[in-house]
Protein backbone atom coordinates (compact mmCIF):
# COMPACT_ATOMS: atom_id res chain seq x y z
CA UNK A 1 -27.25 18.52 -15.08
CA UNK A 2 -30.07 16.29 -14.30
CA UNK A 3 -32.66 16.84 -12.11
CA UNK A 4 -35.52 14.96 -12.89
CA UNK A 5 -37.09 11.82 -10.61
CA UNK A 6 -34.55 9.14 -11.30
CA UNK A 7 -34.48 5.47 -9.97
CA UNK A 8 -31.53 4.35 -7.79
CA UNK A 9 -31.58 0.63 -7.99
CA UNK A 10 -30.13 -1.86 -5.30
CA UNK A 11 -29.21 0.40 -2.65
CA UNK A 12 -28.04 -1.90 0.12
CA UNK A 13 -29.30 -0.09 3.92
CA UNK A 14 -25.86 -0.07 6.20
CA UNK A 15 -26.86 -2.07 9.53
CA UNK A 16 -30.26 -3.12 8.41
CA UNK A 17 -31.11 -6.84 9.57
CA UNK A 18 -30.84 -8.27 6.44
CA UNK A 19 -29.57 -7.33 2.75
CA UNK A 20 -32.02 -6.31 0.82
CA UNK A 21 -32.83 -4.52 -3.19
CA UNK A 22 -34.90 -1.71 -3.14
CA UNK A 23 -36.24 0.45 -6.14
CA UNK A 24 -36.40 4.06 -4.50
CA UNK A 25 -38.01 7.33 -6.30
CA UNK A 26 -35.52 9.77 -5.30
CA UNK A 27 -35.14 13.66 -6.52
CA UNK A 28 -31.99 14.64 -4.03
CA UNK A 29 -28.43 14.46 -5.43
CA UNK A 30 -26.29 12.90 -3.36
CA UNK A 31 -23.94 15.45 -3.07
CA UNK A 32 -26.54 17.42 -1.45
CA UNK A 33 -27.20 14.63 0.49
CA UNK A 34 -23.74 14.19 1.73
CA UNK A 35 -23.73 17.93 2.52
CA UNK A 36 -26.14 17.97 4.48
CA UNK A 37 -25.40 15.14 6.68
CA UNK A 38 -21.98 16.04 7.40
CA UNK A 39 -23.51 19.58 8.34
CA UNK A 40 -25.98 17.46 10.84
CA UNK A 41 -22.95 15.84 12.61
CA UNK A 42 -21.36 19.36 12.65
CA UNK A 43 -17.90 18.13 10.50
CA UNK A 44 -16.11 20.84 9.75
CA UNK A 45 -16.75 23.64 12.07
CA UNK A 46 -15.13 21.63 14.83
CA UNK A 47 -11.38 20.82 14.48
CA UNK A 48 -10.38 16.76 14.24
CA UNK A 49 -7.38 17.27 15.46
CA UNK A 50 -6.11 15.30 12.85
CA UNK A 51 -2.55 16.16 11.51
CA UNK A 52 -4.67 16.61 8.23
CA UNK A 53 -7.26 19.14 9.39
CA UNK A 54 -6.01 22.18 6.93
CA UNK A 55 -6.33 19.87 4.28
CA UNK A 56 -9.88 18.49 5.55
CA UNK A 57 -10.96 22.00 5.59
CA UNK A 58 -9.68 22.79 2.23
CA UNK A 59 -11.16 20.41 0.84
CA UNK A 60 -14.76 20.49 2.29
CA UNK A 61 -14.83 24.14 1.43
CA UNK A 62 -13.63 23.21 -2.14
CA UNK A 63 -16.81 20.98 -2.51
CA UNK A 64 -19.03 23.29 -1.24
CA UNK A 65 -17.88 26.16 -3.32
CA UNK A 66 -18.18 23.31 -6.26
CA UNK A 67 -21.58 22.60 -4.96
CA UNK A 68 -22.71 26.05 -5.08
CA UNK A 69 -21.35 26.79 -8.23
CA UNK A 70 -23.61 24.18 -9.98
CA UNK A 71 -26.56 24.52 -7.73
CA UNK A 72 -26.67 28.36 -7.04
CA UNK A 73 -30.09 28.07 -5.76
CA UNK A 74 -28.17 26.24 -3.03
CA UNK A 75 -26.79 29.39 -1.29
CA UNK A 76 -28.28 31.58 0.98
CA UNK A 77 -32.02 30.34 2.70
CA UNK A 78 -32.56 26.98 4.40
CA UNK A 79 -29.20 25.41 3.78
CA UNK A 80 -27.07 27.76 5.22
CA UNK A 81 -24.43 26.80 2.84
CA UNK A 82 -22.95 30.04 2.83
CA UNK A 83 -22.95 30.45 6.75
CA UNK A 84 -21.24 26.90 6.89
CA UNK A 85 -18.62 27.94 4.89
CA UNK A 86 -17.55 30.66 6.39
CA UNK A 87 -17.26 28.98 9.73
CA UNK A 88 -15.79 26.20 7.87
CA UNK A 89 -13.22 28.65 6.69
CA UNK A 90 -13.08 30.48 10.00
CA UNK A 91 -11.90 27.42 11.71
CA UNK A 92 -8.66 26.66 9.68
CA UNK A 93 -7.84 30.25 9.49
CA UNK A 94 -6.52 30.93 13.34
CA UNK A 95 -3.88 28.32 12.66
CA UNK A 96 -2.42 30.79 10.27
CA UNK A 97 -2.24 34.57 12.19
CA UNK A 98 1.65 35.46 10.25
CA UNK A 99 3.38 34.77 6.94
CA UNK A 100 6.40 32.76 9.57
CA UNK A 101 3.84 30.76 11.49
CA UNK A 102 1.94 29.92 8.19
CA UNK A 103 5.71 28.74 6.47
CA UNK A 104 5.61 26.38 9.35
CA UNK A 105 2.62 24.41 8.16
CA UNK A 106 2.40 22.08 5.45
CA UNK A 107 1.84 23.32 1.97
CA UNK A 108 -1.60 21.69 2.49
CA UNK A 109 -2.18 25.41 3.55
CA UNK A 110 -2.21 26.52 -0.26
CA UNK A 111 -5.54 24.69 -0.82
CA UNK A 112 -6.94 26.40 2.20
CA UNK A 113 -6.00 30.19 0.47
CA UNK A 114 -7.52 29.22 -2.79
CA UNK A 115 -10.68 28.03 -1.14
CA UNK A 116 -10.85 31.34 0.97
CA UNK A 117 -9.85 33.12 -2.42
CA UNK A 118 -12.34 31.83 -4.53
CA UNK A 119 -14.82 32.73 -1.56
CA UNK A 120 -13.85 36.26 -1.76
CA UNK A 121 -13.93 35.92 -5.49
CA UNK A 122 -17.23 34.51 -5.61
CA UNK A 123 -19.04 37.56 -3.08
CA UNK A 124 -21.64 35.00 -2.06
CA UNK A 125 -19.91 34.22 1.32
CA UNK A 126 -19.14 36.96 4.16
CA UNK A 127 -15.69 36.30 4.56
CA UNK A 128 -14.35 37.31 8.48
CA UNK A 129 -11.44 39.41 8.54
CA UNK A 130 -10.16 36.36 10.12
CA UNK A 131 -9.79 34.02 7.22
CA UNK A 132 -8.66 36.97 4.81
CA UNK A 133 -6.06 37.39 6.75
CA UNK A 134 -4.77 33.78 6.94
CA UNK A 135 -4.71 34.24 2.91
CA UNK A 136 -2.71 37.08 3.08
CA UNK A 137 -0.46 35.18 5.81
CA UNK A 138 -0.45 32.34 3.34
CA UNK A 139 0.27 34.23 0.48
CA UNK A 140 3.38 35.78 2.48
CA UNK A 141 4.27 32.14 3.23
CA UNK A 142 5.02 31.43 -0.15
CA UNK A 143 8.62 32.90 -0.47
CA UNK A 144 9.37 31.80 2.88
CA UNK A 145 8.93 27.76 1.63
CA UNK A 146 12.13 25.72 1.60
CA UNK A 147 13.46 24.35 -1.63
CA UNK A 148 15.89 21.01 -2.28
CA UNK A 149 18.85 22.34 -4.59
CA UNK A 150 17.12 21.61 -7.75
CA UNK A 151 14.30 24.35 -7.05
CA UNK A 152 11.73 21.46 -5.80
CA UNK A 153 9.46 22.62 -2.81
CA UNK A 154 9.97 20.45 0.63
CA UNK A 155 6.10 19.52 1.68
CA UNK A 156 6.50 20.23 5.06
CA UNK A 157 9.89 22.26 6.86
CA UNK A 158 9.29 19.22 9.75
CA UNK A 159 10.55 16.83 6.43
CA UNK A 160 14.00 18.18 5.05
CA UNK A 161 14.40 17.64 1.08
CA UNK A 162 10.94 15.76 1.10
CA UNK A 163 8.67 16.40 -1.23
CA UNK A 164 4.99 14.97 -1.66
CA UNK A 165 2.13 14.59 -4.48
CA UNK A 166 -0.10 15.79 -2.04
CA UNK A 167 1.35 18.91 -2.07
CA UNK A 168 1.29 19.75 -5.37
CA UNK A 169 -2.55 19.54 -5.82
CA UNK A 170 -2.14 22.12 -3.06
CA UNK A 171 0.08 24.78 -4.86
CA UNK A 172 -0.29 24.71 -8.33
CA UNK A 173 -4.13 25.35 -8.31
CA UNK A 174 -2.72 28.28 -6.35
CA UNK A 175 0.27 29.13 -8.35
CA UNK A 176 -2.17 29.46 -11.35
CA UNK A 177 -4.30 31.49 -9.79
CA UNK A 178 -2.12 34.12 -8.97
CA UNK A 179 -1.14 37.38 -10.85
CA UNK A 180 1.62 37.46 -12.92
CA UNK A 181 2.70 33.44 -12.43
CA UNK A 182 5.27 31.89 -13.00
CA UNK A 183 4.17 29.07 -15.72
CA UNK A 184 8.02 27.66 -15.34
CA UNK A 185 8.06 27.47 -11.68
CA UNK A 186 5.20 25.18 -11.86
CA UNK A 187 6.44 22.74 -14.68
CA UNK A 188 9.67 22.53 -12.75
CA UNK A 189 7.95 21.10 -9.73
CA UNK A 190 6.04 18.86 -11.44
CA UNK A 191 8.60 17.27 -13.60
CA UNK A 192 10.59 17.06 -10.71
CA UNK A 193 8.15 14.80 -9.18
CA UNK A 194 7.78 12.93 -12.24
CA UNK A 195 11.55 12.49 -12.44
CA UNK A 196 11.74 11.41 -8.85
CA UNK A 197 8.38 9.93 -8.46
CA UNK A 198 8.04 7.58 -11.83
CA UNK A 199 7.32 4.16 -11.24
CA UNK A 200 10.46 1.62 -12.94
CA UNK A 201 9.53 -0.48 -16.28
CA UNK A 202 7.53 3.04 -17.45
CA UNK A 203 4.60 2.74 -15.30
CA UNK A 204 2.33 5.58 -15.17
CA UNK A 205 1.74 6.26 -11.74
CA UNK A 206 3.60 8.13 -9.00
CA UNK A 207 5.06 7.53 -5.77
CA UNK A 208 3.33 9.26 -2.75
CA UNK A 209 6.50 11.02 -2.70
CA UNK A 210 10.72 11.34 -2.53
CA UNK A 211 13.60 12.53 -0.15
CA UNK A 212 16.18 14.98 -2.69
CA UNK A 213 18.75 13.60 -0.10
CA UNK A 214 18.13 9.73 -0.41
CA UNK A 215 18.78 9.59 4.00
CA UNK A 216 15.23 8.92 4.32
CA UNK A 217 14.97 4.76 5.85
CA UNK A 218 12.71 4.33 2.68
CA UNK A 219 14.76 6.40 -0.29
CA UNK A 220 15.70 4.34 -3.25
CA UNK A 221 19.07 5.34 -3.50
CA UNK A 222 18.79 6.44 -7.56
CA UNK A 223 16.02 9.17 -7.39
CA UNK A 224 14.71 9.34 -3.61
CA UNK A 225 11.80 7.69 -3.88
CA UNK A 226 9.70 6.25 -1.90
CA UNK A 227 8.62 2.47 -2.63
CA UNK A 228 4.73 2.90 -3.02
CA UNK A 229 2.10 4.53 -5.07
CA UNK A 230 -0.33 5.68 -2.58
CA UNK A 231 -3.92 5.77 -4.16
CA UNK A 232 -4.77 9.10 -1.95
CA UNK A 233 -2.07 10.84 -3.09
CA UNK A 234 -1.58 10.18 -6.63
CA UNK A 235 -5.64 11.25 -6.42
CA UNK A 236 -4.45 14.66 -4.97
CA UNK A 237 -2.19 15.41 -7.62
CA UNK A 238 -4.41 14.04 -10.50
CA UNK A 239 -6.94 16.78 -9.22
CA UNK A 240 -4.66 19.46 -8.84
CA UNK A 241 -3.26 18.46 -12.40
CA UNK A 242 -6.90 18.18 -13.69
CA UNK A 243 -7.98 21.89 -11.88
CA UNK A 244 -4.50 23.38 -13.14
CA UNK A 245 -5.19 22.80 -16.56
CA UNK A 246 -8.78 24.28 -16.45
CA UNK A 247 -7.22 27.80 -14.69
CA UNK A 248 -4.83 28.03 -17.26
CA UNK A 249 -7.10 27.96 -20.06
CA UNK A 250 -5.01 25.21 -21.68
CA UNK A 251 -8.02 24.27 -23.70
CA UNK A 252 -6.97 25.01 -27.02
CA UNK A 253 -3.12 25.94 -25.86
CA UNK A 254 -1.42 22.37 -26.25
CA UNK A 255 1.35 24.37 -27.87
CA UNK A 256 2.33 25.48 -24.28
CA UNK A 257 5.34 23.26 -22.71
CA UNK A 258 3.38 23.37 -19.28
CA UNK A 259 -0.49 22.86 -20.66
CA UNK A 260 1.28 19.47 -22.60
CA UNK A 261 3.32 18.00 -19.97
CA UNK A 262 -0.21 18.31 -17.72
CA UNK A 263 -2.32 16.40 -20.06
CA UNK A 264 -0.14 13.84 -20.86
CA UNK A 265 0.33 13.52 -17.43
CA UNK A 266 -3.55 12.96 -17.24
CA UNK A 267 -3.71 10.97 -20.31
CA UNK A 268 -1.04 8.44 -19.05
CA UNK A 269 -2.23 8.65 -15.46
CA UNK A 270 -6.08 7.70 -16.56
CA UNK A 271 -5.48 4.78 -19.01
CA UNK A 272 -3.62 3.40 -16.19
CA UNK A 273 -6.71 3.66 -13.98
CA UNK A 274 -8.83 1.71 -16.37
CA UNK A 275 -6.38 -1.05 -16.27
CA UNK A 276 -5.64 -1.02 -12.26
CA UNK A 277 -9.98 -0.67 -11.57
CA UNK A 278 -10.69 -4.30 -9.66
CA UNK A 279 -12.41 -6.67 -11.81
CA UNK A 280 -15.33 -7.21 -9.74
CA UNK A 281 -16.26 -3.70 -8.08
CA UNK A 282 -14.55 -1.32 -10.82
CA UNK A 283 -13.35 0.56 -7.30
CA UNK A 284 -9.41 1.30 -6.63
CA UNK A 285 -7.30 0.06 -3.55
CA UNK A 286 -5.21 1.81 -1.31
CA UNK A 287 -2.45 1.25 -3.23
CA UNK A 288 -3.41 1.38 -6.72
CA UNK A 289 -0.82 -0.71 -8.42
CA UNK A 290 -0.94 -4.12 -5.80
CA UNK A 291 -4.45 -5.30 -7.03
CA UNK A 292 -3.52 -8.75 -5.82
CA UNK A 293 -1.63 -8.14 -2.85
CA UNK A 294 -3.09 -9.65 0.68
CA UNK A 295 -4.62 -6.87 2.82
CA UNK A 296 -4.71 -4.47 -0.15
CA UNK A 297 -8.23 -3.15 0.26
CA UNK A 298 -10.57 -1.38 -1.75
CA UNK A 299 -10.46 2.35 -0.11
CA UNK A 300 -13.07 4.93 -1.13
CA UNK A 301 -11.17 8.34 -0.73
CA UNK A 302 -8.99 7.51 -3.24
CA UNK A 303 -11.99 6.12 -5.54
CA UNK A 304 -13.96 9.17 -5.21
CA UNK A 305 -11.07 10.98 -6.15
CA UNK A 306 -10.76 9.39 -8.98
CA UNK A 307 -13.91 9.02 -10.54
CA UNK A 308 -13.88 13.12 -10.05
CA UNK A 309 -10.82 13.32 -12.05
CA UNK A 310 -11.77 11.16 -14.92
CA UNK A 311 -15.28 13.13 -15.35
CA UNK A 312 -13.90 16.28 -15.13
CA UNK A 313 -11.14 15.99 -17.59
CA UNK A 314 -13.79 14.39 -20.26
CA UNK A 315 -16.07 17.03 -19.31
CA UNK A 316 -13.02 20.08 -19.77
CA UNK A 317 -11.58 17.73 -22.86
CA UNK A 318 -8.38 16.94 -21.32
CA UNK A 319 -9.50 13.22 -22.08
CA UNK A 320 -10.81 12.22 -25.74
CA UNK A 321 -14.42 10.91 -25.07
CA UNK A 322 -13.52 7.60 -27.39
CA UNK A 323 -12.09 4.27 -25.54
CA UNK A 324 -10.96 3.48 -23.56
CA UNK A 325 -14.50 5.25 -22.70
CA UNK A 326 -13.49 6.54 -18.76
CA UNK A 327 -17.20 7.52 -18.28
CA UNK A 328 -17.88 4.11 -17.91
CA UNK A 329 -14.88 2.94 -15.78
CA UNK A 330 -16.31 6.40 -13.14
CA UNK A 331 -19.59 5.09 -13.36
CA UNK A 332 -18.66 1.52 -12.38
CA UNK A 333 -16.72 2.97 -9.60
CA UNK A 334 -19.45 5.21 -8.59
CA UNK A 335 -22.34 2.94 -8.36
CA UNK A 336 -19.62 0.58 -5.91
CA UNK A 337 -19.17 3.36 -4.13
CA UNK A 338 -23.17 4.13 -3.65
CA UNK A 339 -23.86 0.42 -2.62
CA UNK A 340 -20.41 -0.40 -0.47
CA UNK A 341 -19.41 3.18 0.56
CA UNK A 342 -22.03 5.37 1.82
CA UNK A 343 -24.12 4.30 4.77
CA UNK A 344 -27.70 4.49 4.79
CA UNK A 345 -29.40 5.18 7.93
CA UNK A 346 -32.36 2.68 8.43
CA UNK A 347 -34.24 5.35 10.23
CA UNK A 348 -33.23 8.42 8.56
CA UNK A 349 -33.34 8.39 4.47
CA UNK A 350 -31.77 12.26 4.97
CA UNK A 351 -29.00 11.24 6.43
CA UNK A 352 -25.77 9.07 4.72
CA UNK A 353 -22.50 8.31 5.86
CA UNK A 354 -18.82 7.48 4.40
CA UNK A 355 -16.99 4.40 5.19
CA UNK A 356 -13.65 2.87 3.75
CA UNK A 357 -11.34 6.04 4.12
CA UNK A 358 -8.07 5.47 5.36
CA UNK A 359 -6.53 7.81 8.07
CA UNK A 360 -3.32 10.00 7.31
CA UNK A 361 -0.29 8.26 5.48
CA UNK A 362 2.87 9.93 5.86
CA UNK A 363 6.49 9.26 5.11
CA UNK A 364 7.44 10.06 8.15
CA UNK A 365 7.05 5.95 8.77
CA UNK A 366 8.72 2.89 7.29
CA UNK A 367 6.51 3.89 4.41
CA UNK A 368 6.73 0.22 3.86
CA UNK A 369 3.62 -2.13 2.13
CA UNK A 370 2.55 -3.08 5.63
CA UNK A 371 2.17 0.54 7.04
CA UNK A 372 -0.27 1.26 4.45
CA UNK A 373 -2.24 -1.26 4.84
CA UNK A 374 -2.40 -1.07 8.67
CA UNK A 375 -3.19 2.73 8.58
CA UNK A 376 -6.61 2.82 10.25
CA UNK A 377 -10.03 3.42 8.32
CA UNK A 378 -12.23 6.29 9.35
CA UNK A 379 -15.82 6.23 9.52
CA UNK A 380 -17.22 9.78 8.28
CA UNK A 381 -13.75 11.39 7.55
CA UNK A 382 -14.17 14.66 5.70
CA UNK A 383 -11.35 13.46 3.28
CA UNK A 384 -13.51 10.91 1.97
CA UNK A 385 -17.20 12.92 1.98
CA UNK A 386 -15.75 15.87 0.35
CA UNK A 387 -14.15 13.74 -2.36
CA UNK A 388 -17.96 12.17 -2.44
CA UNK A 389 -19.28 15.01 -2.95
CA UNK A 390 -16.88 16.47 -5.81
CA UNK A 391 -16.89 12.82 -7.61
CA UNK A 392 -20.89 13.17 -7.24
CA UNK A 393 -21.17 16.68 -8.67
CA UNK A 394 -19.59 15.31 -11.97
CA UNK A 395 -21.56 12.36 -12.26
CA UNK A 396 -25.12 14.82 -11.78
CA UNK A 397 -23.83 16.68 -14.58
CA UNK A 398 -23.70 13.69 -16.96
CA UNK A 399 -26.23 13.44 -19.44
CA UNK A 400 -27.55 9.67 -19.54
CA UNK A 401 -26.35 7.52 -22.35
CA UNK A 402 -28.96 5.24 -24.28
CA UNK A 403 -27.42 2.59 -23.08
CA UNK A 404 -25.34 3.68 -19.55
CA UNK A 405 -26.14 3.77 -15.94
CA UNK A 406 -29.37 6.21 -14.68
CA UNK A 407 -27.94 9.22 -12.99
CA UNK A 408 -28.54 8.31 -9.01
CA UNK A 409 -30.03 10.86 -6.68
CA UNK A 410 -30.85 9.91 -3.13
CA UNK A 411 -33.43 8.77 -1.73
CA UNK A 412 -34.72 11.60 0.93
């Protein structure tokens, strides 16, 4: 990882009078930076009251246990980090006291245990009795989760026979993790979502997700499917793909039926990214595969996501390091994301914000190209700063290339 001075060139100043360049010294990394200011406008330890706030808890306390894995310094002191998360794991927790209410909940509730897991795991956070409960709740859940006839797991018991991407970047980091797993059970649902979820004409990408009983207004009446790749969610499960892999030491295993199908899952899934990048920013849109479409804007959840993905599986070899060279496509996307995504404060260089993230996107809706697109975009949504932070992590870890992009740091 880099830590030296760097220089961050061009960073535009959200709401400043007029555009300017500016060439800033800067020794902060900006997932640091992001950290902090999220902490500042207490995120996290507050609920939303989005539909999504398991998964925005999840996920913030992913990134910070990411964070403090590659900056251990980080923990206890000044930051707090460790006091955050707890309280950021504290708040999700009370929404799951039982194994039957915690069944109830979507199977964004997996990401939640893992996070609360690893913090036990890690004995660097004081976990309450609270949130080791809700893992023990969640962990009891897991039996208790509906399947569709072929064995796939609904997403939510709300949504009969549905299934979703996003909720496989939930469970199979968690399947993996546990004792004894069941290595079969997890290929099973992911080729299920592949077989339900694969675009016509042989198109990498996946669907945001499919209905086993084709009743659903939106179901293509073959395999269930819903019309639209959904850049969010087909980040989601490129993570969870990504993170599998890495827990189940495939490294090395490509032998193994499961350890194959997930990296040419990635493989597939991440040349397609380096075609479907816009031309001019190297950034994604909301829906990946409608570059062209009207209204079909550039959304920066979704980006972050995937510049994390394509870093981490160089950086873990689940990607060759040759062309179509994804460093560069992540760095592209990363330095669009540091000039039209984050928000400078004029009067504040310690504080930055995240703009560009579209609100929840569910199936229950028409699910139809103009429900996407009309979704809402969130200023400072934890879905999009925690996938800052994780896409920033990987890009501090890069060494610089004699002839690629400076590492950027921040400028407090």
């Amino acid at each position: 990882m880099l830590l030296q001075t760097t220089t961050l060139l061009a960073v535009s100043v959200a709401a400043a009078a007029t555009a300017t360049t500016t060439t800033t010294t800067t020794t902060t990394p900006f997932s640091r930076l992001m950290l902090d200011s999220l902490k500042t406008r207490l995120q996290g330890i507050a609920s939303s009251g989005a539909p999504s706030s398991t998964l925005e808890s999840a996920v913030l306390a992913l990134s910070i246990e990411a964070l403090l894995d590659q900056y251990p310094a980080s923990g206890p002191g000044p930051d707090n980090d460790d006091l955050f998360l707890g309280a950021v794991l504290d708040l999700a927790a009370g929404a799951f006291p039982d194994a039957d209410r915690a069944a109830d909940r979507p199977m964004d509730r997996f990401a939640l245990a893992t996070a609360i897991d690893r913090a036990i795991s890690s004995g660097r956070v004081p976990v309450s009795p609270a949130a080791r409960n809700a893992s023990r709740a969640i962990a009891a859940s897991l039996p208790l989760q509906t399947r569709n006839p072929d064995g796939g797991l609904w997403y939510y018991h709300a949504y009969p026979q549905w299934s979703y991407l996003d909720g496989l970047f939930a469970v199979l980091p968690y399947l993996a993790a546990l004792p004894g797993r069941n290595e079969s059970d997890m290929e099973l649902q992911l080729a299920l979502v592949q077989k339900h979820c694969d675009r016509p004409a042989g198109r990498p990408l996946l669907v945001h997700g499919y209905d086993w009983s084709r009743t659903a207004s939106w179901a293509d009446a073959k395999n269930g499917a819903s019309p639209h790749v959904w850049g969010r969610s087909m980040g989601w499960l490129l993570v969870g793909v990504i993170e599998t892999w890495e827990m189940l030491s495939c490294a090395g295993h490509h032998s193994r039926p499961f350890c194959h199908r997930l990296q040419r899952l990635t493989l597939r899934v991440a040349d397609s990214l380096v075609s479907l990048a816009d031309l001019e920013s190297g950034a994604w849109r909301q829906l990946t595969i409608l570059s062209e479409h009207f209204g079909n804007y550039l959304e920066s959840s979704s980006t972050a996501l995937y510049i994390f993905a394509l870093l981490k599986a160089l950086r873990i070899r689940m990607l060759p390091p040759g062309p179509p060279y994804y460093r560069h496509v992540a760095e592209r996307a990363y330095n669009y994301t540091l000039h039209s995504f984050v928000n400078y404060d004029p009067k504040n260089s310690s504080i930055i914000g995240y703009g560009r993230t579209v609100s929840v996107c569910s199936l229950n809706s028409s699910a139809s190209y103009e429900y996407y697109i009309s979704q809402p975009l969130m200023p400072n949504s934890l879905l999009g700063e925690s996938a800052f932070i994780l896409a920033s992590l990987e890009i501090e870890r890069l060494e610089p290339e004699p002839d690629g992009l400076t590492i950027p740091f921040s400028n407090k």
